[in-house]
Protein backbone atom coordinates (compact mmCIF):
# COMPACT_ATOMS: atom_id res chain seq x y z
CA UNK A 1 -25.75 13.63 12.22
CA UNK A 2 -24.96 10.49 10.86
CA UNK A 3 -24.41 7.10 12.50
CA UNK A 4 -21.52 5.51 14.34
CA UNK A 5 -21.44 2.11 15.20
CA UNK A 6 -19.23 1.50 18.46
CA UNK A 7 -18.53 -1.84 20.02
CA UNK A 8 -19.10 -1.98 23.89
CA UNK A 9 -17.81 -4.94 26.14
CA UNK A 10 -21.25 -6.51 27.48
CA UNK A 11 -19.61 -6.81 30.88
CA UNK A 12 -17.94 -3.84 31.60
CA UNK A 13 -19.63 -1.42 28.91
CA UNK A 14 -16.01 -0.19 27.99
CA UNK A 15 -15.08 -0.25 24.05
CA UNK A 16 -13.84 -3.03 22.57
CA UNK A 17 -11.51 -3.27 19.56
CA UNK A 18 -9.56 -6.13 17.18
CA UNK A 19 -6.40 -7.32 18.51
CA UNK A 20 -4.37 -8.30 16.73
CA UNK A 21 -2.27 -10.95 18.71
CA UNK A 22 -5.09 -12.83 19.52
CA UNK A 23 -7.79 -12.47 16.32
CA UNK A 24 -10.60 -11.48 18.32
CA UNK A 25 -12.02 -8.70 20.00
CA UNK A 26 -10.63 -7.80 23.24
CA UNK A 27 -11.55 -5.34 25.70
CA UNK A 28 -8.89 -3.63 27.24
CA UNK A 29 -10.81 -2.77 30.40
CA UNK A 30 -11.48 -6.37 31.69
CA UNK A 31 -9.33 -8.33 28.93
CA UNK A 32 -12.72 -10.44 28.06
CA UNK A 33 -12.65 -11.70 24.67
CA UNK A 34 -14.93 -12.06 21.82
CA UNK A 35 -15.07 -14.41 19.45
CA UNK A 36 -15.19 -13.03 15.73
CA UNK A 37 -18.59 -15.08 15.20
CA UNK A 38 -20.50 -13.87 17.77
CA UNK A 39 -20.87 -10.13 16.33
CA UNK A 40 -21.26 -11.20 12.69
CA UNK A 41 -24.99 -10.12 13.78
CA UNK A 42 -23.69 -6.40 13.59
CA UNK A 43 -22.78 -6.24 9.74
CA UNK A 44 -26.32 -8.09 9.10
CA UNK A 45 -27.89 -4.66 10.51
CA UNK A 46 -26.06 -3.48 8.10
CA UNK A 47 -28.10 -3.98 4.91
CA UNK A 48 -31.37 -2.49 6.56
CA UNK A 49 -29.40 0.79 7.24
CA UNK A 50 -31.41 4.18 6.76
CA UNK A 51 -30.10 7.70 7.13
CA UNK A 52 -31.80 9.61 9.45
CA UNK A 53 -34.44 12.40 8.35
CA UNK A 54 -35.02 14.15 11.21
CA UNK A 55 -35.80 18.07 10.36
CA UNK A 56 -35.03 21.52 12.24
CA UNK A 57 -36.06 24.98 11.69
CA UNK A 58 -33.17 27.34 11.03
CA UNK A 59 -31.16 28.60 13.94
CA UNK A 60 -29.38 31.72 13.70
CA UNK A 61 -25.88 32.14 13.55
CA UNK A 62 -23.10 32.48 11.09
CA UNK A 63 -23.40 29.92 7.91
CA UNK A 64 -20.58 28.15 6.30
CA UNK A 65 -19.93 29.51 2.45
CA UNK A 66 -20.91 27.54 -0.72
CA UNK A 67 -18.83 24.42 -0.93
CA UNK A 68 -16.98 24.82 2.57
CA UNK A 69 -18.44 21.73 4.11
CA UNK A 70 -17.98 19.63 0.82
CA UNK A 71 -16.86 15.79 1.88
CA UNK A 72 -17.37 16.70 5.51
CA UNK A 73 -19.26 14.70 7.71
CA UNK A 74 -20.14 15.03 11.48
CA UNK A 75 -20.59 11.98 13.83
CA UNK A 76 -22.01 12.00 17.30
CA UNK A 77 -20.18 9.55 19.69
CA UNK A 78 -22.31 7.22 21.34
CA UNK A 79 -20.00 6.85 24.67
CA UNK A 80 -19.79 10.70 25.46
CA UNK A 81 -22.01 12.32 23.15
CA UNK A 82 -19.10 14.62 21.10
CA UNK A 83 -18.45 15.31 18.09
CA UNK A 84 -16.44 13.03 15.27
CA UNK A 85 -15.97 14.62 12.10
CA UNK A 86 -14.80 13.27 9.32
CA UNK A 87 -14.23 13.14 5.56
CA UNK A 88 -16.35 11.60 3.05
CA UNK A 89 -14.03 8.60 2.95
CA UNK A 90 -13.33 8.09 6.81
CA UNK A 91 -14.91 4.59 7.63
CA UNK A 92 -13.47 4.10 10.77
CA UNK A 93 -11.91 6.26 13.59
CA UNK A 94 -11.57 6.76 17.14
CA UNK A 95 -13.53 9.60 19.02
CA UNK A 96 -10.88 12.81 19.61
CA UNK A 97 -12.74 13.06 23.25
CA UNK A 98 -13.10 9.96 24.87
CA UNK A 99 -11.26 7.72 22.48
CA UNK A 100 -13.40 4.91 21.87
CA UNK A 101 -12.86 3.26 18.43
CA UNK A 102 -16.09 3.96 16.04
CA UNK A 103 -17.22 2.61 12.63
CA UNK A 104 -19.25 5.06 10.64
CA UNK A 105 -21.79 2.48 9.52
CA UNK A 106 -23.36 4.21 6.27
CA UNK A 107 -19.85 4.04 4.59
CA UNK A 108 -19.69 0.46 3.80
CA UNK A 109 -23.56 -0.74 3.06
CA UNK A 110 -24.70 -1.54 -0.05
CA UNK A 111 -22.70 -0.96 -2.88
CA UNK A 112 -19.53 -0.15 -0.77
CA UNK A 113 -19.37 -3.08 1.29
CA UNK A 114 -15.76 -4.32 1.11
CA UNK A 115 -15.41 -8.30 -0.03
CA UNK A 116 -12.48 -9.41 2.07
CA UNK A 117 -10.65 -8.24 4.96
CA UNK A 118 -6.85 -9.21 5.80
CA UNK A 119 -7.00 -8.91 9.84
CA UNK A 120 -3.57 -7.06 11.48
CA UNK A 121 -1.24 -9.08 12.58
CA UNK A 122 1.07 -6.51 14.23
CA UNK A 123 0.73 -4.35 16.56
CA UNK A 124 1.99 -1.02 16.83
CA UNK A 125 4.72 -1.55 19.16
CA UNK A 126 6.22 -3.91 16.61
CA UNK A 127 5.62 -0.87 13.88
CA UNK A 128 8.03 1.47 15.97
CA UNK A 129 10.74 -1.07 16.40
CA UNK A 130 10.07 -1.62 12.39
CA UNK A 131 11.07 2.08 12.13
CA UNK A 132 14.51 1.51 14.13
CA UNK A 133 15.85 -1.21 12.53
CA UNK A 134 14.80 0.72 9.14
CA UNK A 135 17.30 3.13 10.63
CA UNK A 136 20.64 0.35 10.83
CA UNK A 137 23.02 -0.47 8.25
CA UNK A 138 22.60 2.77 5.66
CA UNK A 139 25.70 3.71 6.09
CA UNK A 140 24.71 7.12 3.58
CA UNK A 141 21.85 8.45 6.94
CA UNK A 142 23.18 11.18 8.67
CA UNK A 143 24.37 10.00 12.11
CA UNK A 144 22.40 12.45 14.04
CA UNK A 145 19.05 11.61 12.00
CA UNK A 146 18.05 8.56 14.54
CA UNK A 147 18.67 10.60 17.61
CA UNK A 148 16.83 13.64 16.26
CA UNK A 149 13.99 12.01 14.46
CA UNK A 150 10.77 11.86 15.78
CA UNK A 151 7.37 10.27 15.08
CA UNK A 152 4.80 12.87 14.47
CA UNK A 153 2.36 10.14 13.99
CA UNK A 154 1.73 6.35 13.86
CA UNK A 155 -1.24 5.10 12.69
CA UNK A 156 -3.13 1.55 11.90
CA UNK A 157 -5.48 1.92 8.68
CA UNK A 158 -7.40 -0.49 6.78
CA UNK A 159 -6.46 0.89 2.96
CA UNK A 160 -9.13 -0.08 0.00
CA UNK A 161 -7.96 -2.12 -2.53
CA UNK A 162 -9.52 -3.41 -5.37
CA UNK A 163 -7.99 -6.93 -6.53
CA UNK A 164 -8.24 -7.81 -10.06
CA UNK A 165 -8.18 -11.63 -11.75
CA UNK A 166 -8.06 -12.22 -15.23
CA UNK A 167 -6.14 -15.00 -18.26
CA UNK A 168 -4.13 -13.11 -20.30
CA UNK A 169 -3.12 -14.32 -23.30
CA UNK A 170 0.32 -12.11 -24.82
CA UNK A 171 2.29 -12.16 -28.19
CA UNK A 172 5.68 -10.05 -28.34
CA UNK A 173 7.99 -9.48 -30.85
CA UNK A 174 11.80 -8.23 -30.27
CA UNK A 175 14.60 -7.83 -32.49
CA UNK A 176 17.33 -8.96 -31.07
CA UNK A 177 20.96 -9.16 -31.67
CA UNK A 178 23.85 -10.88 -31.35
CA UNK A 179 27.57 -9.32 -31.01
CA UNK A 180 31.14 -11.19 -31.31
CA UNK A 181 34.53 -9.66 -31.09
CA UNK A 182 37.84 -10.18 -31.59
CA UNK A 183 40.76 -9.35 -33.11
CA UNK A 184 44.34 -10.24 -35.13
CA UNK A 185 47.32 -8.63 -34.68
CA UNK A 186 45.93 -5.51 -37.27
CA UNK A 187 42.32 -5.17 -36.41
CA UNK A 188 39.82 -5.59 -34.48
CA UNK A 189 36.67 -6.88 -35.65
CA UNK A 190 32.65 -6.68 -34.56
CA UNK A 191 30.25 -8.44 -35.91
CA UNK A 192 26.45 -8.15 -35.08
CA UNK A 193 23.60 -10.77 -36.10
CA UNK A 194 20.15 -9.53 -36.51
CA UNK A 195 17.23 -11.87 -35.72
CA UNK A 196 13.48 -11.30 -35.69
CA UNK A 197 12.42 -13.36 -31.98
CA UNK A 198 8.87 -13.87 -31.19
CA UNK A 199 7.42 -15.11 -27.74
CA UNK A 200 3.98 -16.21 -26.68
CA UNK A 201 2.24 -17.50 -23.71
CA UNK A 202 -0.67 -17.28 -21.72
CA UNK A 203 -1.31 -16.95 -17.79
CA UNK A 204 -3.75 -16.26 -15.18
CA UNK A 205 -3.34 -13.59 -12.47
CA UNK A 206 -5.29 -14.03 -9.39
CA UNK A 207 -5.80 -10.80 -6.87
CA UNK A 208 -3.67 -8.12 -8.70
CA UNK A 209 -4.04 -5.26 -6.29
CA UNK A 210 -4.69 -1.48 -7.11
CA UNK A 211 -5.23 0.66 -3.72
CA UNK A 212 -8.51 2.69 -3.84
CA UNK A 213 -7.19 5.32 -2.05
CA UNK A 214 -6.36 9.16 -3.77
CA UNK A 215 -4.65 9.57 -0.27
CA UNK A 216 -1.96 6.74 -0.14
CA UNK A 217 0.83 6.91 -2.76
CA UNK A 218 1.03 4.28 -5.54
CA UNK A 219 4.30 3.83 -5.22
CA UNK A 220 4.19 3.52 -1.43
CA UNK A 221 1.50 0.53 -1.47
CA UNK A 222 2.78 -1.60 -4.14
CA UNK A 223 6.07 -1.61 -2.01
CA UNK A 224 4.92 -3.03 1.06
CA UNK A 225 3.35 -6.14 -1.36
CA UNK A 226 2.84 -8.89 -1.10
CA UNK A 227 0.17 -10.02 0.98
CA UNK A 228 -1.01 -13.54 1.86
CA UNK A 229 -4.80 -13.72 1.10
CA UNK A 230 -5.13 -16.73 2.78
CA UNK A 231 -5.74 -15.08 5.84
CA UNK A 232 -8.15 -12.66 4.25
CA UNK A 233 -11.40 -13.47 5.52
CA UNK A 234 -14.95 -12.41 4.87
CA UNK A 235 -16.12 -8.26 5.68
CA UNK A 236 -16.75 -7.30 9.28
CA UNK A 237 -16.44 -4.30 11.15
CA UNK A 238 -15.59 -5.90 13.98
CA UNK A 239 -12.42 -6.05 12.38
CA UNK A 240 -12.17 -1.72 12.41
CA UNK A 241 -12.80 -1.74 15.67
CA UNK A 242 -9.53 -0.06 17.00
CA UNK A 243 -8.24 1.39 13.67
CA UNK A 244 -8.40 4.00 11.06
CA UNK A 245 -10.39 2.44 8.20
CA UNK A 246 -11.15 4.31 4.75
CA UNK A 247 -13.57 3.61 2.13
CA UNK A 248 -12.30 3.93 -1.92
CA UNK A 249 -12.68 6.66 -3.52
CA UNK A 250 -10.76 5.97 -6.59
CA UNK A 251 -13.36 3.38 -8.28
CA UNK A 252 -12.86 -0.13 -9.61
CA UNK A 253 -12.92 1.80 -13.61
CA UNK A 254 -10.32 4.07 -12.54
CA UNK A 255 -8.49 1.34 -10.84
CA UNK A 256 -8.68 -0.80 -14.47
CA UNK A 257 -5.62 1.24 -15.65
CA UNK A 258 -2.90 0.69 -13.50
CA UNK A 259 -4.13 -3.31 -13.30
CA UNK A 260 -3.99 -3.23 -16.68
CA UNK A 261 0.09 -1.29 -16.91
CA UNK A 262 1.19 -4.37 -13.95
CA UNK A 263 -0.51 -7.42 -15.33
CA UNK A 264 1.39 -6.44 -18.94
CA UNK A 265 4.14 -5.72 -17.50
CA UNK A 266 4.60 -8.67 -15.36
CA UNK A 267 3.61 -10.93 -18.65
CA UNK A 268 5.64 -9.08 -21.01
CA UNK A 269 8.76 -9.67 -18.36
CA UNK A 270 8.22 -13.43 -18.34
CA UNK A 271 8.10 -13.88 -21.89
CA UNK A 272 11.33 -11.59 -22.02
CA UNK A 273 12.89 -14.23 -19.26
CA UNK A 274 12.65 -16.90 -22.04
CA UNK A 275 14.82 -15.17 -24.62
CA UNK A 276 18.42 -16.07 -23.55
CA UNK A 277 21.93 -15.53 -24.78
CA UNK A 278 21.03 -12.30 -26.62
CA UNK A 279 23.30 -8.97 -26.69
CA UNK A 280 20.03 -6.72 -26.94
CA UNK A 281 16.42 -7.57 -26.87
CA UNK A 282 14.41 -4.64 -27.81
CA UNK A 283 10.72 -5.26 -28.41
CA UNK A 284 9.15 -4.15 -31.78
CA UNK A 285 5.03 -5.33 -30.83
CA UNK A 286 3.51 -6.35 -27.71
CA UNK A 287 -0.37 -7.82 -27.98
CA UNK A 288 -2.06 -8.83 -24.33
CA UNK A 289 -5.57 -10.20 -24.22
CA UNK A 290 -7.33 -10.60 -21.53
CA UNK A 291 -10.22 -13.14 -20.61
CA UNK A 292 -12.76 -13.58 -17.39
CA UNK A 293 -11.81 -10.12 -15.99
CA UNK A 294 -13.20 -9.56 -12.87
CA UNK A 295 -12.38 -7.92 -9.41
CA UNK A 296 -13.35 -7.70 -6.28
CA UNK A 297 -13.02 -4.87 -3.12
CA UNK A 298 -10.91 -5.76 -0.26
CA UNK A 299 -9.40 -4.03 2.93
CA UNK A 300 -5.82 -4.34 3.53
CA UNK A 301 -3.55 -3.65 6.49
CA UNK A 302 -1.02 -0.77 6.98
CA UNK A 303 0.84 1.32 9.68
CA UNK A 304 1.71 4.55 8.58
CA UNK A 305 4.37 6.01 10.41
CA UNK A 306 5.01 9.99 9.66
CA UNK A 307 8.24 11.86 11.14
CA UNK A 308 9.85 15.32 10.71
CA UNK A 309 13.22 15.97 10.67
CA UNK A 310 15.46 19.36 10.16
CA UNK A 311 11.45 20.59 8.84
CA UNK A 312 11.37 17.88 6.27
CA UNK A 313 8.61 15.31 6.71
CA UNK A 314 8.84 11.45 5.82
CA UNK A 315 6.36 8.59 5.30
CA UNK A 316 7.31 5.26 5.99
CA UNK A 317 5.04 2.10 5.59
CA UNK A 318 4.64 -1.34 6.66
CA UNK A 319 2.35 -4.34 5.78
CA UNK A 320 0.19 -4.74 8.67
CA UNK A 321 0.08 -8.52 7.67
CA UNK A 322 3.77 -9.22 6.83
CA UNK A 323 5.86 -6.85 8.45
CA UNK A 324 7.47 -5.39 5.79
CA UNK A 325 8.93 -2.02 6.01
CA UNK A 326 9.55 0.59 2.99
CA UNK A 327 9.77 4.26 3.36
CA UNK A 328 12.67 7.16 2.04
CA UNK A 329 15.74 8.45 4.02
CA UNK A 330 17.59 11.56 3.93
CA UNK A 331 21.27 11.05 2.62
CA UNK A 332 24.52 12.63 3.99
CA UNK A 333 25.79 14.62 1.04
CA UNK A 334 29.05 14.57 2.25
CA UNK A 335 29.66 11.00 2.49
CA UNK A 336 27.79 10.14 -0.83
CA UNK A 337 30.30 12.39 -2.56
CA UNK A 338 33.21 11.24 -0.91
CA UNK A 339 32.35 7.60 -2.00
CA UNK A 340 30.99 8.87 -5.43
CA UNK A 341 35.11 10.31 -5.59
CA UNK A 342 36.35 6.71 -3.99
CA UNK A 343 34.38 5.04 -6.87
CA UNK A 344 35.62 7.70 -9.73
CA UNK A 345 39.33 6.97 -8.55
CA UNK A 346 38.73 2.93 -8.72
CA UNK A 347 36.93 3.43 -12.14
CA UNK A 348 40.20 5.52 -13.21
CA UNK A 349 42.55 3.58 -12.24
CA UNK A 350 40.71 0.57 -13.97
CA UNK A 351 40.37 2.24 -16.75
CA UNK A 352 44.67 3.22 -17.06
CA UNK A 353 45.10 -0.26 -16.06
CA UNK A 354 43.25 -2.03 -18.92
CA UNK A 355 45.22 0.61 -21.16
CA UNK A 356 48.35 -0.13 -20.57
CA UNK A 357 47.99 -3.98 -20.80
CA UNK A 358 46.00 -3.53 -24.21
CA UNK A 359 49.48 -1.98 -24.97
CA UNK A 360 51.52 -4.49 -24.23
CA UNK A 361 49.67 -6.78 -26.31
């Protein structure tokens, strides 16, 4: 089996985990608290880390068929001895039989050793009152949704991100144009200008993040943004103690991509912010260059919060760091259609309205 590292309160020899109200480790059992410092000694044992090779004869029994036990791996708990399996990107857990918070040590040495850590700031409890004022003011949610509703699963995880810095230097050309109208008491007249408008500029993007994770949805992550890496502070796995942790496996080149698709899209929008007073801006040749690339691997804070309703499951999210809260809603197709009608009627009756005083003109 391969190894767990578990943190264990020197004076009670219960588990001890991050918490997050305080920013140290804490152990529930005897509330004695642990400076961040003072286990820094545990990720040093890190880089000497050897798997073990420690050979059996073949016992009898059934065996599991080619490819059945691919990205599994088995953990033996150092508290009670059982069993912790896992995937090949689980880096932190908490034992299904006694419940003490592990770290699978072998997933982050060497070349997977995260850079940065952003600490949680909120707790779980906070998460679940997150999800009920997510619930307030949509007046389109089916009444009965909040009383039904329930929480299949809350969760703390430390998601892999990889953060990506780089100059950029970006040339864009638009045609754009220009439209005036009016009329005389025979015609009415449009005229549209033509003009050839070019924009440059140059900027530098510091941390763009791109989640590592095939498991958490693009979409999802980028939602919850932004974080404040000021408070991101060098790797420890003290800081997993307590929560779900995963290693990337969607790599820093596969990552390059999307980086790529939101630092040219955030330049190309600032350069489009300059070109004012326009009718339509429609761009004809976009160039970005980029300088110093670079990136580095980080671990970022989440609650994932999954519920079923009516047999339909949801996902909600929320920055770990921030608070933020994101996540999709069922709608009540009646009431959407009866204000889709309200709005058609309006729109109508706009529309007869601006008629009949174009006729009277």
């Amino acid at each position: 089996m391969a190894e767990l590292m578990e943190y264990k309160c020197p004076c009670c020899g219960a588990p001890i985990e991050f918490n997050s109200d305080v920013q140290k480790m804490k152990c529930e059992y005897c509330s004695t608290e642990f400076d961040m410092e003072t286990l820094k000694s545990f990720d040093d044992d890190l880089k000497g880390d050897k798997e073990d090779n420690m050979n059996w004869d073949k016992a009898s029994g059934n065996e599991w068929q080619e490819g059945e036990t691919d990205g599994m791996r088995v953990y033996s708990c150092n508290s009670c001895g059982g069993e912790v399996v896992g995937d090949d990107v689980t880096a932190a857990t908490s034992c299904p039989y006694c419940g003490s918070p592990v770290v699978m040590k072998g997933q982050f040495s060497g070349d997977l050793r995260p850079d940065y850590v952003i600490p949680f700031k909120i707790d779980k409890k906070a998460a679940k009152e997150a999800l009920t004022a997510h619930l307030k003011g949509k007046p389109f949610l089916p009444k009965v949704f909040k009383d039904e509703n329930h929480i299949d699963e809350i969760k703390g995880i430390y998601v892999p991100f990889w953060l990506f810095d780089a100059d950029v230097d970006a040339h864009v050309r638009y045609k754009g144009t220009k439209t005036r109208v009016w009329s005389d008491s025979n015609y009415n007249y449009t005229e549209t200008s033509y003009f050839s408008v070019v924009r440059g500029g140059n900027a530098s993007f510091e941390r763009v993040p791109v989640d590592g994770s095939e498991k958490m949805p693009d979409d999802l992550m980028e939602s919850i943004e932004p974080y404040d890496f000021s408070q991101a502070v060098d790797f420890q796995t003290a800081y997993l103690a307590g929560y779900l942790a995963d290693k990337y496996d969607v790599d820093s080149e596969k990552s390059k991509d999307r980086a790529n698709g939101r630092i040219k899209g955030s330049i190309e929008a600032m350069l489009r912010s300059t070109a004012r007073g326009y009718t339509s801006l429609i761009p004809e040749n976009s160039n970005v260059g980029f300088n110093n690339g670079s990136f580095k691997y980080a671990l970022y804070p989440v609650w994932l919060l999954s519920t079923s309703w009516k047999d339909k499951k949801f996902l909600f999210a929320m920055n770990g760091q921030t608070g933020k809260f994101v996540g999709d809603l069922p709608v009540d197709g009646k009431k959407f259609a009866l204000c889709l009608a309200g709005l058609t009627a309006v729109c109508t009756l706009g529309t007869a309205l601006a008629t009949w005083l174009l006729a009277m003109m």
